[in-house]
C-alpha atoms as a PDB file:
ATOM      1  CA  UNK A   1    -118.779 124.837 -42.734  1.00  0.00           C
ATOM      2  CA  UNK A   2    -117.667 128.287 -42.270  1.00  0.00           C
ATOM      3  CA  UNK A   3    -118.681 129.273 -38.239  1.00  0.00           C
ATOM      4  CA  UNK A   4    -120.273 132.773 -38.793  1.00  0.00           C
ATOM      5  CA  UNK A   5    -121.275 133.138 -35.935  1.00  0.00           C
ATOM      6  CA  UNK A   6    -117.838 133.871 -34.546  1.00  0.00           C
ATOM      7  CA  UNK A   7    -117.695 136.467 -37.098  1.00  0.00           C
ATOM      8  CA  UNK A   8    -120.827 138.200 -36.021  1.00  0.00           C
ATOM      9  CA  UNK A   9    -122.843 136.709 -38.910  1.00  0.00           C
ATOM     10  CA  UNK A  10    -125.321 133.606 -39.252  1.00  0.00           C
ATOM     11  CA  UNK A  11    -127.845 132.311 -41.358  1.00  0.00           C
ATOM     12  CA  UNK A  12    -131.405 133.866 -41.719  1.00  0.00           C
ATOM     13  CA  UNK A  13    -133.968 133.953 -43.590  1.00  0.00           C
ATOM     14  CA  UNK A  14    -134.380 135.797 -46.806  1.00  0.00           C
ATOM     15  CA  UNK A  15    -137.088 138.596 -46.703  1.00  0.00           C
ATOM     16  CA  UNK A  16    -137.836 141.047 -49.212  1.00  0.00           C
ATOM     17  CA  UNK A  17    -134.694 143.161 -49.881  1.00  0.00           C
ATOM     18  CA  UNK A  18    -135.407 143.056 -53.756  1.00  0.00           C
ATOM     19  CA  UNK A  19    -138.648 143.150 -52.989  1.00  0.00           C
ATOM     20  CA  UNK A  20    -138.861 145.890 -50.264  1.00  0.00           C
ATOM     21  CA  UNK A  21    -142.349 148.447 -50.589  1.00  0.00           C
ATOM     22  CA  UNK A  22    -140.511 151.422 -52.000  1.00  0.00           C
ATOM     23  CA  UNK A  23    -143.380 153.747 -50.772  1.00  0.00           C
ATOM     24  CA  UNK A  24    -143.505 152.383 -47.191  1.00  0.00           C
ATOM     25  CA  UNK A  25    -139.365 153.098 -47.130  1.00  0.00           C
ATOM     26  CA  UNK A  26    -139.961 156.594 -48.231  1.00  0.00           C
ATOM     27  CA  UNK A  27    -142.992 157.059 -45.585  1.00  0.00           C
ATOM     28  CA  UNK A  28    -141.008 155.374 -43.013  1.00  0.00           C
ATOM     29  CA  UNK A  29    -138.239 157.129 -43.424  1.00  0.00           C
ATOM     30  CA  UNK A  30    -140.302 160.455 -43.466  1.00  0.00           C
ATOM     31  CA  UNK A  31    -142.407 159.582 -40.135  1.00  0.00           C
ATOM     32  CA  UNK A  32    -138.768 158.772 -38.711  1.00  0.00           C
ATOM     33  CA  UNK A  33    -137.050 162.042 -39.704  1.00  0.00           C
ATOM     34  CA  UNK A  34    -140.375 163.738 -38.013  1.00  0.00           C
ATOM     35  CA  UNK A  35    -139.940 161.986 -34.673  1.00  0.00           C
ATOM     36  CA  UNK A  36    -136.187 162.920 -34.247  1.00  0.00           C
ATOM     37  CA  UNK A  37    -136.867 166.424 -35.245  1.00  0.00           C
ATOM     38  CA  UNK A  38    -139.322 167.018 -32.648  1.00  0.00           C
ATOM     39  CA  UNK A  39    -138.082 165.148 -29.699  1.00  0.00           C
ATOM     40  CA  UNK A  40    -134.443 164.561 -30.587  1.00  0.00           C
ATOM     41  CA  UNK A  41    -131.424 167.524 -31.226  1.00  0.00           C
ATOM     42  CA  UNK A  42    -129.992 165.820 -34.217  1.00  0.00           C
ATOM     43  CA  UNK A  43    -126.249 166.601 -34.656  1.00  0.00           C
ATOM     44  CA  UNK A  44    -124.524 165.158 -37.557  1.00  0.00           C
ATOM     45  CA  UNK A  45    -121.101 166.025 -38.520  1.00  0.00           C
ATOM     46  CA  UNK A  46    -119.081 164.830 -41.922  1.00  0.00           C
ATOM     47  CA  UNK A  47    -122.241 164.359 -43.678  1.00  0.00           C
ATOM     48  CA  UNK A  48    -119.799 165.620 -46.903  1.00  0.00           C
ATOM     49  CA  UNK A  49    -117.551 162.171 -46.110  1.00  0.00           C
ATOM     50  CA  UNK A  50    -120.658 159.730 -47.178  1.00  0.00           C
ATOM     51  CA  UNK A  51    -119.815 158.746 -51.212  1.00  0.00           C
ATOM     52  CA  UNK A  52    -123.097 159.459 -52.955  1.00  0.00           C
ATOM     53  CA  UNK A  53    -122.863 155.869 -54.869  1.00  0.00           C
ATOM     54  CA  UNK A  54    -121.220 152.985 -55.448  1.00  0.00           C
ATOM     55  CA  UNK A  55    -121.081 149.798 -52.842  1.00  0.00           C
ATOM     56  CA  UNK A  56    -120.143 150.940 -49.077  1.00  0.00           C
ATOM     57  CA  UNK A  57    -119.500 148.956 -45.888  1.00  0.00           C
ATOM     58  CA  UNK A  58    -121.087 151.271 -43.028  1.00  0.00           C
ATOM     59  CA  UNK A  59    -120.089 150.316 -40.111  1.00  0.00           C
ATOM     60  CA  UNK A  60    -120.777 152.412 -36.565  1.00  0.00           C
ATOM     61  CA  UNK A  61    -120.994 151.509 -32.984  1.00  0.00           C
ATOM     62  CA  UNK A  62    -124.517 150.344 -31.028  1.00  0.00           C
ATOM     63  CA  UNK A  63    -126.750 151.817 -28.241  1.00  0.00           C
ATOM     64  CA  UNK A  64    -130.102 151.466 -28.785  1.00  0.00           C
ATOM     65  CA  UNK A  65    -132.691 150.358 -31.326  1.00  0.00           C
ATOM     66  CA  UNK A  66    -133.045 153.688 -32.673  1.00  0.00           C
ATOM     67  CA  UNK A  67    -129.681 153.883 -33.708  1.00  0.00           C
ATOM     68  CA  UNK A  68    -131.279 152.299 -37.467  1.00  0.00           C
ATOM     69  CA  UNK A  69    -134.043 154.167 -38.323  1.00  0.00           C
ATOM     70  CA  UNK A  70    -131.574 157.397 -37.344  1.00  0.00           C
ATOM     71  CA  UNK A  71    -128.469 156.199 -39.573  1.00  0.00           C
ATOM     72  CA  UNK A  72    -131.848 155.755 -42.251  1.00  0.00           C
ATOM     73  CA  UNK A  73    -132.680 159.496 -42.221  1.00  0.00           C
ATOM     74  CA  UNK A  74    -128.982 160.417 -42.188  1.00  0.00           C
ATOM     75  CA  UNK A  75    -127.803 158.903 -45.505  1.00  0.00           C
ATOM     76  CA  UNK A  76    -128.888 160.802 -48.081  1.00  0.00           C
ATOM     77  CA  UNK A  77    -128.999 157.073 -50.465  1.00  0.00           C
ATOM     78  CA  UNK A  78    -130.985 153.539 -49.322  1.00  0.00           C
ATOM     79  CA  UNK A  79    -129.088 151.452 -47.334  1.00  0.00           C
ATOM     80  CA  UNK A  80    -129.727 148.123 -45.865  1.00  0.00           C
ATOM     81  CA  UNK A  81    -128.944 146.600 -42.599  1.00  0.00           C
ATOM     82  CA  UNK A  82    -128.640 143.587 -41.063  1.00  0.00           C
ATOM     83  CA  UNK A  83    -130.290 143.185 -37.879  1.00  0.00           C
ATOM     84  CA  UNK A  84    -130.979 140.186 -35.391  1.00  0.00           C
ATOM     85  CA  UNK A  85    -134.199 138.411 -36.542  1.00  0.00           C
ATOM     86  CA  UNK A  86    -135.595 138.425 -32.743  1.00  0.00           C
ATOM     87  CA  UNK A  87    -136.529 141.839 -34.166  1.00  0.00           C
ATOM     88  CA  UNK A  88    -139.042 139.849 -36.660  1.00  0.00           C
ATOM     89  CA  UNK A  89    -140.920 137.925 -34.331  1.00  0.00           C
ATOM     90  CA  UNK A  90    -143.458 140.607 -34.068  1.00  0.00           C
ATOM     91  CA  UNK A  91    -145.277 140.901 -37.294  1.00  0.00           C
ATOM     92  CA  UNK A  92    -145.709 144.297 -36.512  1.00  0.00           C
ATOM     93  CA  UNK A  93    -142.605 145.291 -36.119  1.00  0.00           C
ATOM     94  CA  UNK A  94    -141.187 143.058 -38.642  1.00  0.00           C
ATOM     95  CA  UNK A  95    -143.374 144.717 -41.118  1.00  0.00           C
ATOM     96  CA  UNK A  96    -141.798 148.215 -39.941  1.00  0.00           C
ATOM     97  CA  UNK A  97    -138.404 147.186 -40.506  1.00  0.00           C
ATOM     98  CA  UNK A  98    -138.113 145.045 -43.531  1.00  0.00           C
ATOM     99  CA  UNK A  99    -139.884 148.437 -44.986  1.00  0.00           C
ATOM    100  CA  UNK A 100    -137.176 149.964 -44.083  1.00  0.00           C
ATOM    101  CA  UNK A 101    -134.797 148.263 -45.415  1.00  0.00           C
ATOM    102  CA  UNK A 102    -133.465 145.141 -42.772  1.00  0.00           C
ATOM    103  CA  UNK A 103    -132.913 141.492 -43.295  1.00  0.00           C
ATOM    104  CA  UNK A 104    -132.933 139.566 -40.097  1.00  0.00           C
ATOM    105  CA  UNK A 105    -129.863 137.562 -39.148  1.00  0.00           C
ATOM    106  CA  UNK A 106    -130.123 134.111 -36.898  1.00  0.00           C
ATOM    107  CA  UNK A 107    -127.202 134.686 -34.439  1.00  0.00           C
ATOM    108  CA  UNK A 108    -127.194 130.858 -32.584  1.00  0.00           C
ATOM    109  CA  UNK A 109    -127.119 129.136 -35.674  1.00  0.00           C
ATOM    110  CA  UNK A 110    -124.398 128.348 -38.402  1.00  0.00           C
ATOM    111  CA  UNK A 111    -124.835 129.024 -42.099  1.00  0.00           C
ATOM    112  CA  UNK A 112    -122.587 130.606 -44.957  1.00  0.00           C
ATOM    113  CA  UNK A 113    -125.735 132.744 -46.561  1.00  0.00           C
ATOM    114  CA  UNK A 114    -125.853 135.376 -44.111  1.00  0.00           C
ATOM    115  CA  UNK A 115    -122.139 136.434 -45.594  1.00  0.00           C
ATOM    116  CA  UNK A 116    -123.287 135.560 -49.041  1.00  0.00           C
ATOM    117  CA  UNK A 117    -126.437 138.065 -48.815  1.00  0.00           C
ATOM    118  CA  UNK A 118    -124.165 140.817 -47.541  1.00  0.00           C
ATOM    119  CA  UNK A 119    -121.752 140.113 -50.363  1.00  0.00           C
ATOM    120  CA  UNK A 120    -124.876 140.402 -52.801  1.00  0.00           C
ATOM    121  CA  UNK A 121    -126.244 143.397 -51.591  1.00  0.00           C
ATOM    122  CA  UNK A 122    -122.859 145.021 -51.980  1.00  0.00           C
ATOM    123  CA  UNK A 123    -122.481 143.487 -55.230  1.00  0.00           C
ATOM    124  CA  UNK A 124    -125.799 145.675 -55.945  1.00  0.00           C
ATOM    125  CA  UNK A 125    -123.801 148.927 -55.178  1.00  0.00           C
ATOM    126  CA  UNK A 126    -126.043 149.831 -52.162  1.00  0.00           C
ATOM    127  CA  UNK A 127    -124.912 150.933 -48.577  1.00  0.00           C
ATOM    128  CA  UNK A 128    -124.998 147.717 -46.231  1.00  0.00           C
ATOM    129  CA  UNK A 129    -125.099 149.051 -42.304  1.00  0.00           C
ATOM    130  CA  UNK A 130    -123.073 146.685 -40.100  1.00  0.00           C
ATOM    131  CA  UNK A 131    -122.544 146.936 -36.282  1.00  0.00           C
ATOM    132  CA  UNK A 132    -119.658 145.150 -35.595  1.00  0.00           C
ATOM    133  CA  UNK A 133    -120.260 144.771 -31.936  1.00  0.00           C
ATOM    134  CA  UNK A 134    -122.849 142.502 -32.535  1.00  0.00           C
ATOM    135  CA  UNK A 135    -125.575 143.723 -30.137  1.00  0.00           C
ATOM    136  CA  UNK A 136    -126.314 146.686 -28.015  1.00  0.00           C
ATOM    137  CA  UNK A 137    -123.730 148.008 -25.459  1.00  0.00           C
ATOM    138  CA  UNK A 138    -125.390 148.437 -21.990  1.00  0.00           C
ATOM    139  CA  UNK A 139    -122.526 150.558 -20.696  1.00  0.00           C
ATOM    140  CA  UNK A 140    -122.192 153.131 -23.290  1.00  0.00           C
ATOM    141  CA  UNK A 141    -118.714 151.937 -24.129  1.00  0.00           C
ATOM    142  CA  UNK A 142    -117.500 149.922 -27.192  1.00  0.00           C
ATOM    143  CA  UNK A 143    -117.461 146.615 -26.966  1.00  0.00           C
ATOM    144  CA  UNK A 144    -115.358 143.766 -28.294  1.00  0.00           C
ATOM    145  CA  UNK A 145    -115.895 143.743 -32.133  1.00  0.00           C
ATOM    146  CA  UNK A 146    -116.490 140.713 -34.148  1.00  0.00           C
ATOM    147  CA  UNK A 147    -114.580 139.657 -37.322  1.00  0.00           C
ATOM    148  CA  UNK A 148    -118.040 139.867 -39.513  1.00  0.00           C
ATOM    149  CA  UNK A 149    -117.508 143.079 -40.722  1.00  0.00           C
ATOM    150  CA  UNK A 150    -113.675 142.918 -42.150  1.00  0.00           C
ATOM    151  CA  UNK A 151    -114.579 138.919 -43.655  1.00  0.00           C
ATOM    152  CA  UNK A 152    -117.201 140.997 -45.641  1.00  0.00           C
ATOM    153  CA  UNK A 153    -115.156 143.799 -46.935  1.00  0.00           C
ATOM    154  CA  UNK A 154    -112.238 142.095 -47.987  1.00  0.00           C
ATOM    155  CA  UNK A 155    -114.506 139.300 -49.835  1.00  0.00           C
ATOM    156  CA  UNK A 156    -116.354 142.411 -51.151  1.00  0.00           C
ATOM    157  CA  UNK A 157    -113.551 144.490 -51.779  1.00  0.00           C
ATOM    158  CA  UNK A 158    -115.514 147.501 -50.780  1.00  0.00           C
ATOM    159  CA  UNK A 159    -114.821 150.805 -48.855  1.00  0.00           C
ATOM    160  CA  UNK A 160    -116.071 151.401 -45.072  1.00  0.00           C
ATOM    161  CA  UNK A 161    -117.379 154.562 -43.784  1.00  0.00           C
ATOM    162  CA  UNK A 162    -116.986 154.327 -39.947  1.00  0.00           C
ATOM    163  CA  UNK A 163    -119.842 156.094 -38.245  1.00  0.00           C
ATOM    164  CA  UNK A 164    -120.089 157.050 -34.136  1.00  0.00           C
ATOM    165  CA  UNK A 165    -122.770 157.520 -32.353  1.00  0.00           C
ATOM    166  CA  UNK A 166    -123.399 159.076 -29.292  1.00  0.00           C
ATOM    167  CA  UNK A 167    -126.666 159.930 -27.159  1.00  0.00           C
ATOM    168  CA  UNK A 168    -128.709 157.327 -28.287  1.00  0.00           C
ATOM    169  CA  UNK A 169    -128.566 155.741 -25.273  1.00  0.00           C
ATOM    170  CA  UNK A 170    -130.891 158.520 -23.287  1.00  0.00           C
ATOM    171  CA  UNK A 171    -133.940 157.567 -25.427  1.00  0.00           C
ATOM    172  CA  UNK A 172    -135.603 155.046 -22.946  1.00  0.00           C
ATOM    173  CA  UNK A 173    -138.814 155.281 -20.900  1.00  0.00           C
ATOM    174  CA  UNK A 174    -140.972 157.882 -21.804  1.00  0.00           C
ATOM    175  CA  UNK A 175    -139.703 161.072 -20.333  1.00  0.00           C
ATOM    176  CA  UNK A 176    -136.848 161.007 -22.549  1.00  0.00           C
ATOM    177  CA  UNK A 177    -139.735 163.208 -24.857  1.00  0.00           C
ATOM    178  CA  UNK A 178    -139.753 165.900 -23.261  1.00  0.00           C
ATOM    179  CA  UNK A 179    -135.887 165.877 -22.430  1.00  0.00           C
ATOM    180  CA  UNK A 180    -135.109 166.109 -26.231  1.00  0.00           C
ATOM    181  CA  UNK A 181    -131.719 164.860 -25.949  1.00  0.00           C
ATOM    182  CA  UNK A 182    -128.635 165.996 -28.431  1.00  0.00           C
ATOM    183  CA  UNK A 183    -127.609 162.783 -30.381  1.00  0.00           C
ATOM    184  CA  UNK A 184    -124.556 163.203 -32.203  1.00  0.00           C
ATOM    185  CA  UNK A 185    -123.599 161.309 -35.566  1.00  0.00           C
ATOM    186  CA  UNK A 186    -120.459 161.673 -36.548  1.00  0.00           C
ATOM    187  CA  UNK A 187    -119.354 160.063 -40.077  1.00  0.00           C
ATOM    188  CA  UNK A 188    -115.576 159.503 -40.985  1.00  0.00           C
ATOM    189  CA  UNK A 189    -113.730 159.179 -43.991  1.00  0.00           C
ATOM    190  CA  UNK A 190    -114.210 156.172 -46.038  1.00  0.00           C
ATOM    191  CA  UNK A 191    -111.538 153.849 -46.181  1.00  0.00           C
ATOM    192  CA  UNK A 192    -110.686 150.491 -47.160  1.00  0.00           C
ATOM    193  CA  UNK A 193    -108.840 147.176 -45.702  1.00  0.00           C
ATOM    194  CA  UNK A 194    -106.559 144.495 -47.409  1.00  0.00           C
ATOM    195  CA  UNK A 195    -105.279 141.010 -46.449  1.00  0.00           C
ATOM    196  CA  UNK A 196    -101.549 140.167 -46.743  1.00  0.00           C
ATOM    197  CA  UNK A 197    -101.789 136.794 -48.211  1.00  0.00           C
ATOM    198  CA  UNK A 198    -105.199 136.963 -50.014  1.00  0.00           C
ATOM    199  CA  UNK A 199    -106.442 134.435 -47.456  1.00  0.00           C
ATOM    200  CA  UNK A 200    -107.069 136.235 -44.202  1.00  0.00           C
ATOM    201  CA  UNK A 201    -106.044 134.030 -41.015  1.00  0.00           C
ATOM    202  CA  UNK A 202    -108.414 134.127 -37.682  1.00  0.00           C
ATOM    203  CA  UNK A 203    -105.311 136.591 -36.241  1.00  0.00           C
ATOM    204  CA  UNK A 204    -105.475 139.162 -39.016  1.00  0.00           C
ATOM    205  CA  UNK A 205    -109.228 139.492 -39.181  1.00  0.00           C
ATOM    206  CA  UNK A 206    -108.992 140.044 -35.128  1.00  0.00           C
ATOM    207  CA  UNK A 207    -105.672 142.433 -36.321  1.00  0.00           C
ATOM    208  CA  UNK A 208    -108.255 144.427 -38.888  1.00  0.00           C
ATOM    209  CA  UNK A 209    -111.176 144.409 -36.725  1.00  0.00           C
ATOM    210  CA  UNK A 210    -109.325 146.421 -34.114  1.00  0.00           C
ATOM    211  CA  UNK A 211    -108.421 148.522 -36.664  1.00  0.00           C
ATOM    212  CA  UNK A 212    -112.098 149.292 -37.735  1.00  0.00           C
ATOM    213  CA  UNK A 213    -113.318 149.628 -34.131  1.00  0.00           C
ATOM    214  CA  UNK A 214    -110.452 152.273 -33.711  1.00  0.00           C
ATOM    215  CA  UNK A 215    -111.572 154.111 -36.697  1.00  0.00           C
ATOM    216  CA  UNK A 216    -115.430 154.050 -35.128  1.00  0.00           C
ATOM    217  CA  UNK A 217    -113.596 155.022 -32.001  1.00  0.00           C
ATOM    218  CA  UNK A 218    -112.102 157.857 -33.223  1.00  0.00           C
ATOM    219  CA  UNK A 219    -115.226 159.398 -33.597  1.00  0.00           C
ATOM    220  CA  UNK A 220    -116.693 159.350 -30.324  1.00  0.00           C
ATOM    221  CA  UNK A 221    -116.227 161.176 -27.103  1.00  0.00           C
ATOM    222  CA  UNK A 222    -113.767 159.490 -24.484  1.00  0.00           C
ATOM    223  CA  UNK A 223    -116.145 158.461 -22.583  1.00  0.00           C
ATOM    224  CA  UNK A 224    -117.782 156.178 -25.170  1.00  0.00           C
ATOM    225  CA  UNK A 225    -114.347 154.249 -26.116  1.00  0.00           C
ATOM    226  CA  UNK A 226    -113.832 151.384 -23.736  1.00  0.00           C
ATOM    227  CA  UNK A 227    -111.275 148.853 -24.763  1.00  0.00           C
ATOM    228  CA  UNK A 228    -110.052 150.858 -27.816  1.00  0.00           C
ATOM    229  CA  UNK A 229    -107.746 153.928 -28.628  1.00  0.00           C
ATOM    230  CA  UNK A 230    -109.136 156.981 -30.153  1.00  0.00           C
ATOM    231  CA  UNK A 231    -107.294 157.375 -33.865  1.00  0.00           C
ATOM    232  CA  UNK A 232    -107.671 161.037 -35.620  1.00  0.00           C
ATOM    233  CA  UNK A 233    -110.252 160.049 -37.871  1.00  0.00           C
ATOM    234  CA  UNK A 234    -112.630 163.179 -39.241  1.00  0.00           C
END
């Protein structure tokens, strides 16, 4: 069995993405877009670079647990994410964000459906929101990122749209209100990656995976880089 969860990607459950409320996405996304309006400075830049249809690999770097419900109320189309099912556990909150458009993923265990799912909902021609970190970076910087997202888009044979994000991070506690900070989305071009032999070996998927964390890279301020060189990507 394939190990997914080297890749970033492991079995889960299946909840509702055929099935999600259609009304409770629209009012979620509209209480969402109220919120950051009001407390946040919203910056987005290369809104123009996002394809208006068609199946698309989004994949962007991770600071906090807003950065979902923003990257919602930035793309103008539905788009679904995968996001770790300790999320779930709370009925509440579960509730909240398989409205919105999330299917939980099981990170300890081992299972071939998690990249099966994300192959289908491509397959669907909607936008599928991947962080190929894996989990929230404490420090800011980018971490190490897995092979999850490349396995995907060469099986899928789709186009990514790299996406940074920056600021994120300040929206903890509760003064962070009143502080409105400026969170800054910037969306690259969309482009695409291809496997030399058809078969990708555990070296090229590491090889391609740097080359979409350089992309994401590329489109944040220095101090956000870590491990990875910016590229020119607008």
């Amino acid at each position: 069995m394939l190990n997914l969860n080297l890749y970033g990607l492991s079995c889960y459950q299946t909840w509702g993405i055929i099935g999600m409320m259609p009304w409770f996405y629209y009012v979620a996304r509209a209480l969402v877009k109220i919120l950051v309006t009001l407390f946040t400075r919203l910056r987005v830049i290369g809104k123009e670079n996002i394809p208006g249809e068609g199946p698309l690999l989004i994949v962007a770097n991770h600071l906090n647990l807003a950065d979902p419900p923003i990257l919602g109320i930035v793309f103008g189309r539905k788009v679904v994410f995968m996001a770790k099912e300790e999320l779930f556990r709370s009925r509440f909150c579960g509730y909240f964000i398989r409205g919105f458009g999330a299917f939980p993923v099981h990170r300890r265990r081992l299972d071939r459906n998690a990249l099966h799912e994300a192959t289908r909902v491509l397959k669907q021609g909607k936008g599928l929101v991947v962080f190929p970190e894996g989990s929230r970076s404490r420090s800011k910087r980018l971490q190490p990122g897995l092979p999850g997202a490349a396995l995907v888009a060469l099986r899928s044979c789709v186009p990514l749209l790299p996406v940074g994000i920056s600021g994120t991070e300040k929206i903890k506690g509760v003064a962070w209100i009143f502080r409105r900070p400026e969170i800054t989305v910037n969306i690259g071009r969309p482009f695409q990656i291809t496997s030399v032999n058809g078969r990708p070996t555990k070296e090229e998927l590491i090889r391609l995976t740097d080359g979409i964390m350089a992309h994401i890279a590329g489109l944040l301020p220095p101090k956000y880089v870590g491990r990875y060189k910016r590229q020119g990507v607008k």
